[in-house]
Protein backbone atom coordinates (compact mmCIF):
# COMPACT_ATOMS: atom_id res chain seq x y z
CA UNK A 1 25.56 21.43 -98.18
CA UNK A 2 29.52 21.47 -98.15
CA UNK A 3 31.03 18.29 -97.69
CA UNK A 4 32.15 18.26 -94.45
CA UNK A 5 28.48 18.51 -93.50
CA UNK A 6 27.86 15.63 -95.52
CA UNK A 7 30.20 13.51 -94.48
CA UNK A 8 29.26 14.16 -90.88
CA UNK A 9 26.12 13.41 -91.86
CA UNK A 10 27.16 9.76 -93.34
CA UNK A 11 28.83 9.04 -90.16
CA UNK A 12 26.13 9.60 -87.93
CA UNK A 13 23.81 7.65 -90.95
CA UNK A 14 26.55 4.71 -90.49
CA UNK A 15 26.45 4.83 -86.56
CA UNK A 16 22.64 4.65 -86.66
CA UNK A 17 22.51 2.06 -89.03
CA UNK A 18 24.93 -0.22 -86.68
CA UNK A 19 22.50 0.43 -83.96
CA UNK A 20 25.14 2.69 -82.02
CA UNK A 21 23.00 5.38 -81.37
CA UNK A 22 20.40 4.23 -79.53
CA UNK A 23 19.71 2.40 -76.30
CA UNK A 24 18.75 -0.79 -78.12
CA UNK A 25 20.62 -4.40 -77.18
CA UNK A 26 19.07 -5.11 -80.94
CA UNK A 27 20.61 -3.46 -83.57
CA UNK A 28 18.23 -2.35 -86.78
CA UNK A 29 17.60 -5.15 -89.16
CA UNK A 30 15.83 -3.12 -92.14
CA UNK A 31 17.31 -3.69 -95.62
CA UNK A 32 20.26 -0.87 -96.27
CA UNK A 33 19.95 0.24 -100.19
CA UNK A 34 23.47 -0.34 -101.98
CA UNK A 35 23.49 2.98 -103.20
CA UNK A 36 23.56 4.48 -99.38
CA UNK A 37 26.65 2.01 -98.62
CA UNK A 38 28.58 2.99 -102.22
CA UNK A 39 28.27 6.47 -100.27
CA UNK A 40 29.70 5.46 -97.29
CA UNK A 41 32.60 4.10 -99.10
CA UNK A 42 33.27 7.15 -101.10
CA UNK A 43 33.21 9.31 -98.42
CA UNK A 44 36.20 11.85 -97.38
CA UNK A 45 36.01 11.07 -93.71
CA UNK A 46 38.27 8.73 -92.47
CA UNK A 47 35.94 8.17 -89.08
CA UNK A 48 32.85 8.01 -91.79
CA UNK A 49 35.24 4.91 -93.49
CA UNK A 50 36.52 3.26 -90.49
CA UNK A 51 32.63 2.90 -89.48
CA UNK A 52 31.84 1.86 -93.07
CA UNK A 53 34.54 -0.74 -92.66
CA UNK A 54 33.16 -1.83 -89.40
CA UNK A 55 29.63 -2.46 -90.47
CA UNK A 56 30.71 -4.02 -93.67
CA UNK A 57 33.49 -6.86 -91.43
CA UNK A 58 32.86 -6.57 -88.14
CA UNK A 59 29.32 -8.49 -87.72
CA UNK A 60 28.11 -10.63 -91.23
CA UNK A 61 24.43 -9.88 -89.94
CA UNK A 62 24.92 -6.23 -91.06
CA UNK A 63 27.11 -6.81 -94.38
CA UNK A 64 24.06 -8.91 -95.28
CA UNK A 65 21.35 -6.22 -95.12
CA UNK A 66 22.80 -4.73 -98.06
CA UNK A 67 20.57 -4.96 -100.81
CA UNK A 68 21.35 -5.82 -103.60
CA UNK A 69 24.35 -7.34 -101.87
CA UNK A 70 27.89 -5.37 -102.55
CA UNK A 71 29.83 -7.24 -105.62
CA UNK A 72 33.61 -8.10 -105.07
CA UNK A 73 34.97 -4.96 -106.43
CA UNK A 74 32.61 -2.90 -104.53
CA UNK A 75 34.74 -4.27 -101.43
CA UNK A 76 38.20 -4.79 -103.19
CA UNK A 77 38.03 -1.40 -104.35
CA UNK A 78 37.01 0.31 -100.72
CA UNK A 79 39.15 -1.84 -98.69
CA UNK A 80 42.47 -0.78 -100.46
CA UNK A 81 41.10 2.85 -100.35
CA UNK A 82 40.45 2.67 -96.60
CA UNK A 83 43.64 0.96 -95.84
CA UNK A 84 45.75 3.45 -97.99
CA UNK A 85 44.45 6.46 -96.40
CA UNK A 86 45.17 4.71 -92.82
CA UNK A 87 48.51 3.78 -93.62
CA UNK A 88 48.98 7.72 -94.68
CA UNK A 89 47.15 9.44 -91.81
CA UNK A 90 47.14 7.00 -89.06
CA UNK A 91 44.04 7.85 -87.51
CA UNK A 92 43.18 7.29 -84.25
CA UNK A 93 40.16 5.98 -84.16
């Protein structure tokens, strides 16, 4: 699988994950390995990272399902990734 393909795939793992792709008013509440999040922080896709940023911030409910929970530099190191690569491309969403 080329990495496009995977990091398509990540996105639509991250979107499902934040309950945004189904019909649900109750978004999942299953226990998210750590592994599967240091993934969505290394993708290449900025859309895959700008949804890994939103689950991570957005609601503390989801941030929390990590498990084990994400250390310090887990987040220091994505969020300056993520907001060097905006500050470069400017994407739009």
């Amino acid at each position: 699988m080329n990495s496009e393909l995977q990091d398509a795939g990540s996105l639509q793992e991250i979107l499902a994950e934040m309950g945004a792709d189904s019909g649900y008013e109750r978004p999942p509440t299953n226990p998210i390995p750590k592994e599967m999040v240091l993934k969505w922080m290394a993708s290449r896709d900025i859309q895959a990272l700008g949804a890994t940023y939103a689950f991570l911030f957005n609601k503390p409910e989801r941030r929390n399902r990590v498990q084990p929970p994400l250390e310090y530099r887990d987040y220091h190191k994505f969020v300056t990734h993520y907001f060097e690569r905006c500050f470069r491309e400017n994407p739009d969403g």
